[in-house]
Structures are given as C-alpha cells and as structure tokens.
PDB file of N, CA and C in Angstrom:
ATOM      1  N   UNK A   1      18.702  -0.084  61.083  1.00  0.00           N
ATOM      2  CA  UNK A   1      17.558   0.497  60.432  1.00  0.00           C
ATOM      3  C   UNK A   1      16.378   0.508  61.409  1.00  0.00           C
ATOM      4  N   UNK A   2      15.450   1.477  61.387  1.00  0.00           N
ATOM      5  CA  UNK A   2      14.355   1.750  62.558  1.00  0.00           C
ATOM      6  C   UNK A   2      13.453   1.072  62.164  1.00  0.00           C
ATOM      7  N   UNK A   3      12.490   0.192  62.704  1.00  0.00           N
ATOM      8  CA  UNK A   3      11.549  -0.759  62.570  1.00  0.00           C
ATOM      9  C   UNK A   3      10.331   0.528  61.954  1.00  0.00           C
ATOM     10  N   UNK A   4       9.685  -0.101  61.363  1.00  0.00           N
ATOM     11  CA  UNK A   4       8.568   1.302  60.710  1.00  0.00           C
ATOM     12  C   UNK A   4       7.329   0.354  61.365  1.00  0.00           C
ATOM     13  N   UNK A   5       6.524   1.539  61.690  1.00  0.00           N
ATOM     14  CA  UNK A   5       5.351   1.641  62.682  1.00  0.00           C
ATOM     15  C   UNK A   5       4.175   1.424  61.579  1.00  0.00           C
ATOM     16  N   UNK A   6       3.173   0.432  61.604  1.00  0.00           N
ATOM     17  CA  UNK A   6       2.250  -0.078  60.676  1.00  0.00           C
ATOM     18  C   UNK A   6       1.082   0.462  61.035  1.00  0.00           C
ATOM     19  N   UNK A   7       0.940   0.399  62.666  1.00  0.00           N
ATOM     20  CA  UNK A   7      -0.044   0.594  63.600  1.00  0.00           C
ATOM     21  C   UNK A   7       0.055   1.550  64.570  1.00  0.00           C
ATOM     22  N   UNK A   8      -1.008   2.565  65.214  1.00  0.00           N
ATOM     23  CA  UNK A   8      -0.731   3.730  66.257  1.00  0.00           C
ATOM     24  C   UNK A   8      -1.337   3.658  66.738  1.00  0.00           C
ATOM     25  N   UNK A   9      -1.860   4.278  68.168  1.00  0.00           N
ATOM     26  CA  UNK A   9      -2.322   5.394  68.477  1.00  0.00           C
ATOM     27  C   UNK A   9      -1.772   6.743  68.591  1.00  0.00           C
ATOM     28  N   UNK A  10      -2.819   7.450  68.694  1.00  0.00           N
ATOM     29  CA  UNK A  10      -1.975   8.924  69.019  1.00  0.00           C
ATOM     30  C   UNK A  10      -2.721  10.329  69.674  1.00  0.00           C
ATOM     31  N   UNK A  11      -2.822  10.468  70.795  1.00  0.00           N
ATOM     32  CA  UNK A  11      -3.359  11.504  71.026  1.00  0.00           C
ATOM     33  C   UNK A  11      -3.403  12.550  70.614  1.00  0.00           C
ATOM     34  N   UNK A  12      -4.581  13.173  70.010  1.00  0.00           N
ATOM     35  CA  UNK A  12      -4.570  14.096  69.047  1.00  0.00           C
ATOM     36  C   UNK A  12      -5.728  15.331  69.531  1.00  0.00           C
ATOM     37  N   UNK A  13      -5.438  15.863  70.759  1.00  0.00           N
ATOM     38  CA  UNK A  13      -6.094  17.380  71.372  1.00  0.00           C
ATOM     39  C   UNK A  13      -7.490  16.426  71.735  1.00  0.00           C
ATOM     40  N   UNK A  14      -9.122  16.783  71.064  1.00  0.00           N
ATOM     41  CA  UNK A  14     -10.118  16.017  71.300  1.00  0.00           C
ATOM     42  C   UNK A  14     -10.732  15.047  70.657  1.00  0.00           C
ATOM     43  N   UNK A  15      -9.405  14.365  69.919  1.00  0.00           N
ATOM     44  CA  UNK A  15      -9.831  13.297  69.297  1.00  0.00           C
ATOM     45  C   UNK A  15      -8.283  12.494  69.044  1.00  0.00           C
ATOM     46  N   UNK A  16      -8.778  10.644  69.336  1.00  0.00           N
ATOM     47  CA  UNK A  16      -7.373  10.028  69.424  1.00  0.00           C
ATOM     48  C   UNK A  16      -7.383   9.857  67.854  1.00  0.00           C
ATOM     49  N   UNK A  17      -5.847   9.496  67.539  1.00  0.00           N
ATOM     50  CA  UNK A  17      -6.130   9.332  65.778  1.00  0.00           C
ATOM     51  C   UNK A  17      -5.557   7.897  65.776  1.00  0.00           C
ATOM     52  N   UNK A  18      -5.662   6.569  65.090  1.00  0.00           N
ATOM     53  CA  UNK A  18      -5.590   5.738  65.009  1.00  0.00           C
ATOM     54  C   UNK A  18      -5.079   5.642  63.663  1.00  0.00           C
ATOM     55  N   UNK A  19      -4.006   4.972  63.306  1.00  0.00           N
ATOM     56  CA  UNK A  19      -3.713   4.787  62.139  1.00  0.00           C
ATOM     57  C   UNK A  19      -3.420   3.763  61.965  1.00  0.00           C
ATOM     58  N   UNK A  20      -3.294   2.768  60.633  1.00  0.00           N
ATOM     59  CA  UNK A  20      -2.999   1.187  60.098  1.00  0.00           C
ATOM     60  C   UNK A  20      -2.491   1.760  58.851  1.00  0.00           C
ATOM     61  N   UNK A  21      -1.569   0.926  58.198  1.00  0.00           N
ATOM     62  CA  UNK A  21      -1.318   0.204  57.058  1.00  0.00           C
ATOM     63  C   UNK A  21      -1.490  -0.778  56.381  1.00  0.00           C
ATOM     64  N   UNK A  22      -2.057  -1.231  55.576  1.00  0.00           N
ATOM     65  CA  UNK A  22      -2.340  -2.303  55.065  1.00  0.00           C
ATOM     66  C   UNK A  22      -1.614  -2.951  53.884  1.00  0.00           C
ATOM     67  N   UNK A  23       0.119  -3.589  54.598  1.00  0.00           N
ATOM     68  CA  UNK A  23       0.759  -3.760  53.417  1.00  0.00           C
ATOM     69  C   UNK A  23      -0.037  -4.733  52.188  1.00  0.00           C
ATOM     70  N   UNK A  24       0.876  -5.206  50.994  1.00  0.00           N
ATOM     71  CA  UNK A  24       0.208  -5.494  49.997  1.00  0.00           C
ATOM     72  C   UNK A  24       0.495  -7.153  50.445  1.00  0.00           C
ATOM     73  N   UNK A  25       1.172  -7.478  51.543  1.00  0.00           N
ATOM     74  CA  UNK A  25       0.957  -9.148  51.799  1.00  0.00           C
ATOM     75  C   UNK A  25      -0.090  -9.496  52.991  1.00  0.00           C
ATOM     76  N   UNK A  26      -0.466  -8.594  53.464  1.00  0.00           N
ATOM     77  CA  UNK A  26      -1.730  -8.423  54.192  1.00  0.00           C
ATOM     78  C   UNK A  26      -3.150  -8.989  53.663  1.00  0.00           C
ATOM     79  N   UNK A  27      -4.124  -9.925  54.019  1.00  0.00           N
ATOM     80  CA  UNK A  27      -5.122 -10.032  53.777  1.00  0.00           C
ATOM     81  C   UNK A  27      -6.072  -9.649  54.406  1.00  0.00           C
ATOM     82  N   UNK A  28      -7.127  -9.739  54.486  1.00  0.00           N
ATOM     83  CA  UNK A  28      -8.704  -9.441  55.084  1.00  0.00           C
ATOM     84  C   UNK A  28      -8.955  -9.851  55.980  1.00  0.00           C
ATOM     85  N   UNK A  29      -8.373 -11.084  56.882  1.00  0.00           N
ATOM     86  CA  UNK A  29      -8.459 -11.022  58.094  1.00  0.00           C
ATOM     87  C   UNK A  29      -7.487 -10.615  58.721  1.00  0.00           C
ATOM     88  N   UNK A  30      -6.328 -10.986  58.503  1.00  0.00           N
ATOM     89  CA  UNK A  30      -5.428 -10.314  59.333  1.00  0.00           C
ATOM     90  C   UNK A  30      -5.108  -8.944  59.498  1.00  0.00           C
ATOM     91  N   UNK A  31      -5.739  -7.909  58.389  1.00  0.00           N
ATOM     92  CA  UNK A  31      -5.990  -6.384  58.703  1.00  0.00           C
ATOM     93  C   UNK A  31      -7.179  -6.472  59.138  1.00  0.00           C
ATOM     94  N   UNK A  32      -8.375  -6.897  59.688  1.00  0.00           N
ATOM     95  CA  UNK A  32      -9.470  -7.026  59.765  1.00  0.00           C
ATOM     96  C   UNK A  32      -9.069  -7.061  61.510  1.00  0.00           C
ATOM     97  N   UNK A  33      -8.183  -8.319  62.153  1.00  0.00           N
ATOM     98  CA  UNK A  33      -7.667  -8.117  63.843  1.00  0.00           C
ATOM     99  C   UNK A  33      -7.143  -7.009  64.058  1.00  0.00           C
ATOM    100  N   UNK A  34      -6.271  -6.879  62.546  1.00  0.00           N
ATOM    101  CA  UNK A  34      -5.319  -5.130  63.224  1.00  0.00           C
ATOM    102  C   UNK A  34      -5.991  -4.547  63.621  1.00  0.00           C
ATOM    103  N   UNK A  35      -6.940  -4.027  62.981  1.00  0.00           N
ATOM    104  CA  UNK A  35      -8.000  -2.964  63.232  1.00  0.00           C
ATOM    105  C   UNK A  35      -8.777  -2.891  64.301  1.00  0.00           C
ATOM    106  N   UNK A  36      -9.274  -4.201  64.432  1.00  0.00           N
ATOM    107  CA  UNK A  36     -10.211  -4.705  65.527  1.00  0.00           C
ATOM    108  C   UNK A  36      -9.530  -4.193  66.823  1.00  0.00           C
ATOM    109  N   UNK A  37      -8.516  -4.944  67.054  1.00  0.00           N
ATOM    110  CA  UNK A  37      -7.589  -4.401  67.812  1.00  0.00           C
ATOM    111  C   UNK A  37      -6.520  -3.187  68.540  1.00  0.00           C
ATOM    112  N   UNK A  38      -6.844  -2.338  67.641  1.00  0.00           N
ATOM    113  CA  UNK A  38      -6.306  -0.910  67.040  1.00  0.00           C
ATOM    114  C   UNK A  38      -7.441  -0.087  68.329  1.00  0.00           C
ATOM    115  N   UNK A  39      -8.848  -0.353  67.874  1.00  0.00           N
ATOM    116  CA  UNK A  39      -9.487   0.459  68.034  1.00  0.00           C
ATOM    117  C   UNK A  39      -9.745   0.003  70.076  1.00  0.00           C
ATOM    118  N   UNK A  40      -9.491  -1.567  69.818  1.00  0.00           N
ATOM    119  CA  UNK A  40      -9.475  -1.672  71.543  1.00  0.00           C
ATOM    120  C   UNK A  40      -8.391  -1.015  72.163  1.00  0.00           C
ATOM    121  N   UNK A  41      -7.306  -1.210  71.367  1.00  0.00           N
ATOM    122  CA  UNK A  41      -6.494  -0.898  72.478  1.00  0.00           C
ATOM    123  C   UNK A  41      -6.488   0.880  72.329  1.00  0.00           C
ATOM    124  N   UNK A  42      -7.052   1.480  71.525  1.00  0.00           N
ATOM    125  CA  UNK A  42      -7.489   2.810  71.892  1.00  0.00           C
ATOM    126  C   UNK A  42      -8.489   2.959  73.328  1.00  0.00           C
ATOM    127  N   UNK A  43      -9.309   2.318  73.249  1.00  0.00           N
ATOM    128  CA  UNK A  43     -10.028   2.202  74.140  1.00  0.00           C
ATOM    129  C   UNK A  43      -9.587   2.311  76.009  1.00  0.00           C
ATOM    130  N   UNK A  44      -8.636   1.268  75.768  1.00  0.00           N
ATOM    131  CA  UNK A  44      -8.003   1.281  77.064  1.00  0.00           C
ATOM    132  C   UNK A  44      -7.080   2.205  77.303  1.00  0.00           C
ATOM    133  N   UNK A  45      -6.307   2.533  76.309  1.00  0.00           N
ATOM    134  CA  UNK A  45      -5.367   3.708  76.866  1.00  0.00           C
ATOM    135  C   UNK A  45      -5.752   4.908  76.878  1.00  0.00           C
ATOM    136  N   UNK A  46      -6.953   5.282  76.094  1.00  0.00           N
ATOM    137  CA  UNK A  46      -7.669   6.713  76.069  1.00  0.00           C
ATOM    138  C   UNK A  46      -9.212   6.195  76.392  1.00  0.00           C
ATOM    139  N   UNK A  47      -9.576   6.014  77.472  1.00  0.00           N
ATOM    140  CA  UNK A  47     -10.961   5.241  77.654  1.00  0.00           C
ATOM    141  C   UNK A  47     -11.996   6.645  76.856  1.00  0.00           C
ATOM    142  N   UNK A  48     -12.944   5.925  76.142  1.00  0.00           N
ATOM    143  CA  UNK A  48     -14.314   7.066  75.987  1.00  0.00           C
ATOM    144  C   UNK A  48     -13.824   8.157  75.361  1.00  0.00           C
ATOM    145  N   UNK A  49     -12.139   8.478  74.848  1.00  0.00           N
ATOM    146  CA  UNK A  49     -12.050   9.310  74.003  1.00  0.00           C
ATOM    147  C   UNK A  49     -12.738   9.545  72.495  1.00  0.00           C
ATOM    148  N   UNK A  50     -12.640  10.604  71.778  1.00  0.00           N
ATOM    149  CA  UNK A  50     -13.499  10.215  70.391  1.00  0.00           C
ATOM    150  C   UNK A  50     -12.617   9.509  69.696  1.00  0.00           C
ATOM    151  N   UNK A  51     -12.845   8.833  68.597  1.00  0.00           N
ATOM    152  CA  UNK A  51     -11.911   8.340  67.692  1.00  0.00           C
ATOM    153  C   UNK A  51     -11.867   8.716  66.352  1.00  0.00           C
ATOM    154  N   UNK A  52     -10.800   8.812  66.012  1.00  0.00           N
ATOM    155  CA  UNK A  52     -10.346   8.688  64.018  1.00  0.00           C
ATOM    156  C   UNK A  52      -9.646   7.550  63.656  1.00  0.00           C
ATOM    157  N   UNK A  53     -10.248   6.834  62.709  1.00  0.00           N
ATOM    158  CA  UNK A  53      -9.285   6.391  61.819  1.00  0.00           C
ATOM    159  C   UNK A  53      -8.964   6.587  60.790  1.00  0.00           C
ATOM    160  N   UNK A  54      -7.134   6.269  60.250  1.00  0.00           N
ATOM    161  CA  UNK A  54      -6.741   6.738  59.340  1.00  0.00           C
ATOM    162  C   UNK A  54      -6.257   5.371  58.639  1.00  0.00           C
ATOM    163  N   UNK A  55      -7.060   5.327  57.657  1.00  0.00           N
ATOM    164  CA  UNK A  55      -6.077   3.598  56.875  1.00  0.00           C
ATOM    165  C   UNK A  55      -6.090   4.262  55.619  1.00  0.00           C
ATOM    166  N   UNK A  56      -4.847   3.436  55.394  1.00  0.00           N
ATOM    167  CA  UNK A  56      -3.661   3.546  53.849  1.00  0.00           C
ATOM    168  C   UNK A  56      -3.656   1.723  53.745  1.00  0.00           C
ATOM    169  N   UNK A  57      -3.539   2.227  52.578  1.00  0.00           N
ATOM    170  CA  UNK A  57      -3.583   0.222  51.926  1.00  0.00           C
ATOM    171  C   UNK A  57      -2.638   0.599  50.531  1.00  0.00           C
ATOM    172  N   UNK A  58      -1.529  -0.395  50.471  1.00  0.00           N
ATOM    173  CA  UNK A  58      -0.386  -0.193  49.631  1.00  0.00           C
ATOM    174  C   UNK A  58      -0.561  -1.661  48.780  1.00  0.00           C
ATOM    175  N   UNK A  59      -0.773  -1.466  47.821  1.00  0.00           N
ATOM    176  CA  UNK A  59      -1.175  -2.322  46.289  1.00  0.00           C
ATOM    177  C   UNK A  59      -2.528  -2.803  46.563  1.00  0.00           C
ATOM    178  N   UNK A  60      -2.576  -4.253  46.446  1.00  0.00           N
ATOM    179  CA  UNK A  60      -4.156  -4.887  46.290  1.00  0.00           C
ATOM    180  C   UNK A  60      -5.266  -3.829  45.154  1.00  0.00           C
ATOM    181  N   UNK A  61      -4.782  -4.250  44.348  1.00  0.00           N
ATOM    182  CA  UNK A  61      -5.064  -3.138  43.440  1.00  0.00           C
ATOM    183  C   UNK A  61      -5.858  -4.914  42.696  1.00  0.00           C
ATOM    184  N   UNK A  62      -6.910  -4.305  41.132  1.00  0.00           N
ATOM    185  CA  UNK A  62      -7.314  -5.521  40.302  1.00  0.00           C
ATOM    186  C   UNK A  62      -6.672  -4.386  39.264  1.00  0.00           C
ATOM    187  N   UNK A  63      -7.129  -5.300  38.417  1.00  0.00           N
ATOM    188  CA  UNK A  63      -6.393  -5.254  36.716  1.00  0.00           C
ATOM    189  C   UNK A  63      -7.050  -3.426  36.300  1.00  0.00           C
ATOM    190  N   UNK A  64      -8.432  -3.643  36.440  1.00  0.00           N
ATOM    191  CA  UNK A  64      -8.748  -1.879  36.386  1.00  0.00           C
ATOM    192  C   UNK A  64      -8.009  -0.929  37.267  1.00  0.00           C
ATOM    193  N   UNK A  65      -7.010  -1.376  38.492  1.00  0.00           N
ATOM    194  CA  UNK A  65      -6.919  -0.393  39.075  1.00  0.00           C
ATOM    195  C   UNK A  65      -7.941  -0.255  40.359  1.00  0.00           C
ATOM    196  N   UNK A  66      -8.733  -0.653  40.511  1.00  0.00           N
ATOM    197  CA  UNK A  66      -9.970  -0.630  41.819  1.00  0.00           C
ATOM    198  C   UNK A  66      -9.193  -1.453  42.591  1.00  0.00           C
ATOM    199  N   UNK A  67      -9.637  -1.101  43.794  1.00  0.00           N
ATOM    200  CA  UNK A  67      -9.421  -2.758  45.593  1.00  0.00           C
ATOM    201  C   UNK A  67     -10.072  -3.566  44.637  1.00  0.00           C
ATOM    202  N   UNK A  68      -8.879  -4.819  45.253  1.00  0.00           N
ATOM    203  CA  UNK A  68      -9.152  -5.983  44.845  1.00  0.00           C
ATOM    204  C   UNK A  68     -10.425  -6.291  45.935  1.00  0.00           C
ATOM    205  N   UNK A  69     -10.990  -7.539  45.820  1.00  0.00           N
ATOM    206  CA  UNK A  69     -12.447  -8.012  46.711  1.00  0.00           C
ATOM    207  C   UNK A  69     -11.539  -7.949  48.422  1.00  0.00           C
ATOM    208  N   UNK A  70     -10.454  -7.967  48.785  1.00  0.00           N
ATOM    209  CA  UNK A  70     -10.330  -8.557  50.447  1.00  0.00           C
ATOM    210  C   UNK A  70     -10.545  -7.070  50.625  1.00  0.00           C
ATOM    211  N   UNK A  71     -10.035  -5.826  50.114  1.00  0.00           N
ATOM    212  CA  UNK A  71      -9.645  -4.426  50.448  1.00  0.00           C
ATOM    213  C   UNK A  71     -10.878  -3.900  50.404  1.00  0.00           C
ATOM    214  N   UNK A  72     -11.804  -3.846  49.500  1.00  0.00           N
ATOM    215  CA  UNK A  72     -13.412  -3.307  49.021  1.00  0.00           C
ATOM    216  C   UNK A  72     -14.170  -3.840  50.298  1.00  0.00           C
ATOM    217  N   UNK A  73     -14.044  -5.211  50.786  1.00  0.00           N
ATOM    218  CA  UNK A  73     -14.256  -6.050  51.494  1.00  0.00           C
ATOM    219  C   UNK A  73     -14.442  -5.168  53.400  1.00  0.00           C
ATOM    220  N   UNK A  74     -12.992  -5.286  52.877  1.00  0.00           N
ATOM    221  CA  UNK A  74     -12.124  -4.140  54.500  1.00  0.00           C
ATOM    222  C   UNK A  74     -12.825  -3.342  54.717  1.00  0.00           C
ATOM    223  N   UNK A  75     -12.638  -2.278  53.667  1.00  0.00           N
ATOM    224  CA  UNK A  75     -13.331  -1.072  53.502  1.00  0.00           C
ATOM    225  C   UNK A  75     -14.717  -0.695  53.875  1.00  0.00           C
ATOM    226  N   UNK A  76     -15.329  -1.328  53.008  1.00  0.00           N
ATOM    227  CA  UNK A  76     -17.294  -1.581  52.821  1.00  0.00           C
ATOM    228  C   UNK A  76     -17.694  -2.045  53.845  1.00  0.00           C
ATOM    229  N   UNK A  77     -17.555  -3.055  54.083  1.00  0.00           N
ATOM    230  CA  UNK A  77     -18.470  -3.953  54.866  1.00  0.00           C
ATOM    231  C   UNK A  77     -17.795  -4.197  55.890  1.00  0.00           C
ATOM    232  N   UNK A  78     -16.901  -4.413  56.788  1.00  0.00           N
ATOM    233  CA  UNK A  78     -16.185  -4.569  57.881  1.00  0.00           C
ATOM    234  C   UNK A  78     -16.230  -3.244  58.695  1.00  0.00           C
ATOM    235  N   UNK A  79     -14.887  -2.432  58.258  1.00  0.00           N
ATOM    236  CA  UNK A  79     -15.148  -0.793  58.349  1.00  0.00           C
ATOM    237  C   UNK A  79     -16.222  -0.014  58.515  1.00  0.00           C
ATOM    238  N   UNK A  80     -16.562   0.242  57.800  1.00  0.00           N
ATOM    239  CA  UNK A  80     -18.443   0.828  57.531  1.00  0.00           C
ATOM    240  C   UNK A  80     -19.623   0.061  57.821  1.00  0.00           C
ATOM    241  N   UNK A  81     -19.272  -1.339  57.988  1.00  0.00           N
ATOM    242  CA  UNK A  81     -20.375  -1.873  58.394  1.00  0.00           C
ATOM    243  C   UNK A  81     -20.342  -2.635  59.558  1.00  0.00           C
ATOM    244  N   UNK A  82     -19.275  -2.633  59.766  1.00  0.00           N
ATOM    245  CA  UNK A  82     -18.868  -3.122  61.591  1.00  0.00           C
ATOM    246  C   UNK A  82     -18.176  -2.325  62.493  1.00  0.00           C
ATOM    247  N   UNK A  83     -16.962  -1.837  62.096  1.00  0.00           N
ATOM    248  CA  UNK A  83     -16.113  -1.222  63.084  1.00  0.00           C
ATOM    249  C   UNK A  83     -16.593   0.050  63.197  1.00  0.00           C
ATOM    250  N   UNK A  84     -17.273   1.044  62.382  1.00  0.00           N
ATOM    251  CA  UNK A  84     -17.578   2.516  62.078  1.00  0.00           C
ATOM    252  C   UNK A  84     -18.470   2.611  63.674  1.00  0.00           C
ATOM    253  N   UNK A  85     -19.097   2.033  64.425  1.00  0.00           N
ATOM    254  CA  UNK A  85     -19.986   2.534  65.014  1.00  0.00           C
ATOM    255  C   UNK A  85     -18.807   3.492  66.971  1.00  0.00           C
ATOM    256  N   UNK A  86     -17.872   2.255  66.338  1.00  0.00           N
ATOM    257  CA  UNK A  86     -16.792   2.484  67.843  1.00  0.00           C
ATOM    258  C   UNK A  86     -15.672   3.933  67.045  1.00  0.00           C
ATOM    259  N   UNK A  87     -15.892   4.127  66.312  1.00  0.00           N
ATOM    260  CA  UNK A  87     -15.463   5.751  65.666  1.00  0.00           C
ATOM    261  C   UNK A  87     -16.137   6.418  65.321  1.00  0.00           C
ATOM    262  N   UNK A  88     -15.675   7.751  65.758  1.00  0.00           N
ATOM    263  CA  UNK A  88     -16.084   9.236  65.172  1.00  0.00           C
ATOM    264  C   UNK A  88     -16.085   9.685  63.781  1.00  0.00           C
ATOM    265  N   UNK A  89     -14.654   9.403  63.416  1.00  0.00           N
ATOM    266  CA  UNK A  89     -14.659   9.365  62.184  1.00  0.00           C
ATOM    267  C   UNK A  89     -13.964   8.266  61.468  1.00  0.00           C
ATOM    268  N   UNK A  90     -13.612   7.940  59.809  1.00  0.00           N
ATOM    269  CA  UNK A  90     -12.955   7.154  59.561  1.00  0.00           C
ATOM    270  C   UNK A  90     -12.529   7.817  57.899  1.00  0.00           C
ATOM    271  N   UNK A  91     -11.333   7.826  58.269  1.00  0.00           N
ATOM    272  CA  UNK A  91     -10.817   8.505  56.648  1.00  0.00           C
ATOM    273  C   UNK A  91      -9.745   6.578  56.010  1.00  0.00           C
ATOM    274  N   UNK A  92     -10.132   6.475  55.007  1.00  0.00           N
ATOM    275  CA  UNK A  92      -9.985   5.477  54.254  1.00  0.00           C
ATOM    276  C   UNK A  92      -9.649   5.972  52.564  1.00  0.00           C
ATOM    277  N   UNK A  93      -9.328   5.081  51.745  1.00  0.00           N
ATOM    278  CA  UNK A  93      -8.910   5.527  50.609  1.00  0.00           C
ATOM    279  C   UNK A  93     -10.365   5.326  49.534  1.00  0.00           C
ATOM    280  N   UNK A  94     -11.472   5.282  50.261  1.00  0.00           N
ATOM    281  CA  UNK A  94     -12.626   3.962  49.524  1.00  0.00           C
ATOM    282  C   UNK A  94     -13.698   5.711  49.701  1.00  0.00           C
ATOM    283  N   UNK A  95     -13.523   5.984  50.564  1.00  0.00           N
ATOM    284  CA  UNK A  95     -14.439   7.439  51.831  1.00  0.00           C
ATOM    285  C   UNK A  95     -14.106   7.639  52.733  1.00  0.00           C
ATOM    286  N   UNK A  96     -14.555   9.074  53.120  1.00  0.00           N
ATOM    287  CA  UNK A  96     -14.216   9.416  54.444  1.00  0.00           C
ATOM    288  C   UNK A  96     -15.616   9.821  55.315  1.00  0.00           C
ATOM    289  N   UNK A  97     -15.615   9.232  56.473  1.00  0.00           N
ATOM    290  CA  UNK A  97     -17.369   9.214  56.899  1.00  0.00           C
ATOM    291  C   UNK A  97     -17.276  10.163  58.650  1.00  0.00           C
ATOM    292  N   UNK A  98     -17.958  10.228  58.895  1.00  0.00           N
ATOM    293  CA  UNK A  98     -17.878  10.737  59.849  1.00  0.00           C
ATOM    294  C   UNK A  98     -19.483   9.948  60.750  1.00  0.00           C
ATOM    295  N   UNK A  99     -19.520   9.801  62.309  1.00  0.00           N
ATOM    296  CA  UNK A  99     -20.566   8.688  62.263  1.00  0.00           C
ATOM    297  C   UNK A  99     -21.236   9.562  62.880  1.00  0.00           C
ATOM    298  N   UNK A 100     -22.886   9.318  62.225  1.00  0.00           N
ATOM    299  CA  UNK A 100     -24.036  10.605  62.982  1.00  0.00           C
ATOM    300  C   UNK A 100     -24.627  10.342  63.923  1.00  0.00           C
ATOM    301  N   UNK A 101     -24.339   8.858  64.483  1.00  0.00           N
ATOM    302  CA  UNK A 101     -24.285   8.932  66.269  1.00  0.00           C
ATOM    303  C   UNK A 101     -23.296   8.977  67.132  1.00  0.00           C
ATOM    304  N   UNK A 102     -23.514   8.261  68.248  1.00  0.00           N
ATOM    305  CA  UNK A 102     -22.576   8.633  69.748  1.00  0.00           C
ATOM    306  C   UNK A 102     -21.478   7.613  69.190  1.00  0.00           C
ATOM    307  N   UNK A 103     -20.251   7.767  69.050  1.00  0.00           N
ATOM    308  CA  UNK A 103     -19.382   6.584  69.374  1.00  0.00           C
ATOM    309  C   UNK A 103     -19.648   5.682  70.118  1.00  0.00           C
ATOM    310  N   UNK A 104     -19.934   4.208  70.042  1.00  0.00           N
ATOM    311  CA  UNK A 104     -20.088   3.486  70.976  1.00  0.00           C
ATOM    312  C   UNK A 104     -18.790   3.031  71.600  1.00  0.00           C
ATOM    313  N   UNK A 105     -18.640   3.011  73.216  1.00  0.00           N
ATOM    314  CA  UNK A 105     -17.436   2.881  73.587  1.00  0.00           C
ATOM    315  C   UNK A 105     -17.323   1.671  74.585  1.00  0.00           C
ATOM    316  N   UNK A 106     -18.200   0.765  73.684  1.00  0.00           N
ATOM    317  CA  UNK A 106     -17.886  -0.365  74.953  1.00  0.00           C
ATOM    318  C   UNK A 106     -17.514  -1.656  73.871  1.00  0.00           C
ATOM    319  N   UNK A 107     -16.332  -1.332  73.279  1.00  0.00           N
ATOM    320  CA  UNK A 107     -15.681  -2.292  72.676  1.00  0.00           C
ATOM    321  C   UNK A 107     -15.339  -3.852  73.106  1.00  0.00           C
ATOM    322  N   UNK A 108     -16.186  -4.656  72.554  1.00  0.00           N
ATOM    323  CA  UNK A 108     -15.702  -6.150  73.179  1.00  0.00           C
ATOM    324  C   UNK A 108     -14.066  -6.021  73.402  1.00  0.00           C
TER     325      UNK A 108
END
C-alpha cells in the first residue's frame, strides 16, 4: 500500500502551493511544527518564491459541528496571526485570505 502524503510542496507556475493535513489525532502543536516547517522548508527549496497554503483538517469537530478550540486555535491565531505574514495566500476551511503586504521571506 502507498504511504499517503500529509505534507507538500509543489511548484505551482508563480506561486509554490504548500499543502498539510490535519489528521483527527493531530493536535495544535504538532500541526502547528508541521506548518511551521512546511513553510521553511518551502523557503529553501524555492527561496523568495510566493506562497499558498492549502490546509484540510479531518474531524476535530465540537458537538455543534464548529473546530474544536486546538483547530479554531490553528486556524485564527497561529495561521492568521503568525504564519500568514511568510504567505501570499492561505486557503483554510475557517477563510481564505490573501496577505496585503510583501511576503516576508526570511523565515527563522
């Protein structure tokens, strides 16, 4: 059976596309490094290219149906409020944003 790919890069014409999964035994930090990490190692293999990300998150659902707090968490405030500035864009299941400055490309 073929190992299934959680994490990418992918050169995509003028923009790299980055993708994650966020299975449902996954928590908030440990998709929190994926990501972190995702977007460095974009960095190095496509230096100063633009970026997309694409995250999918499979359950972590609450009783209404909404992200539970680690995923809202991911989403909101990590994503959008930390990682968004080193992407162009970021399509998520929460919004999809696009950032109205320069990508910053000097990723710790």
């Amino acid at each position: 059976m073929a190992k299934q790919v959680r994490s990418k890069v992918v050169p995509a014409g003028k923009m790299a596309a980055l993708y994650h999964v966020v299975y449902e035994h996954e928590g908030f930090e440990e998709s929190a490094q994926i990501l972190f990490k995702l977007i460095r190692r974009a960095q190095e293999v496509q230096p100063n290219q633009k970026r997309g990300l694409f995250l999918d998150i499979e359950g972590h659902r609450n009783s209404q149906g909404g992200f539970d707090a680690d995923m809202l968490e991911l989403q909101k405030d990590f994503l959008l409020g930390s990682l968004s500035r080193f992407l162009t864009e970021v399509h998520c299941p929460l919004f999809h944003a696009t950032n109205p400055k320069e990508q910053d490309n000097d990723v710790p």
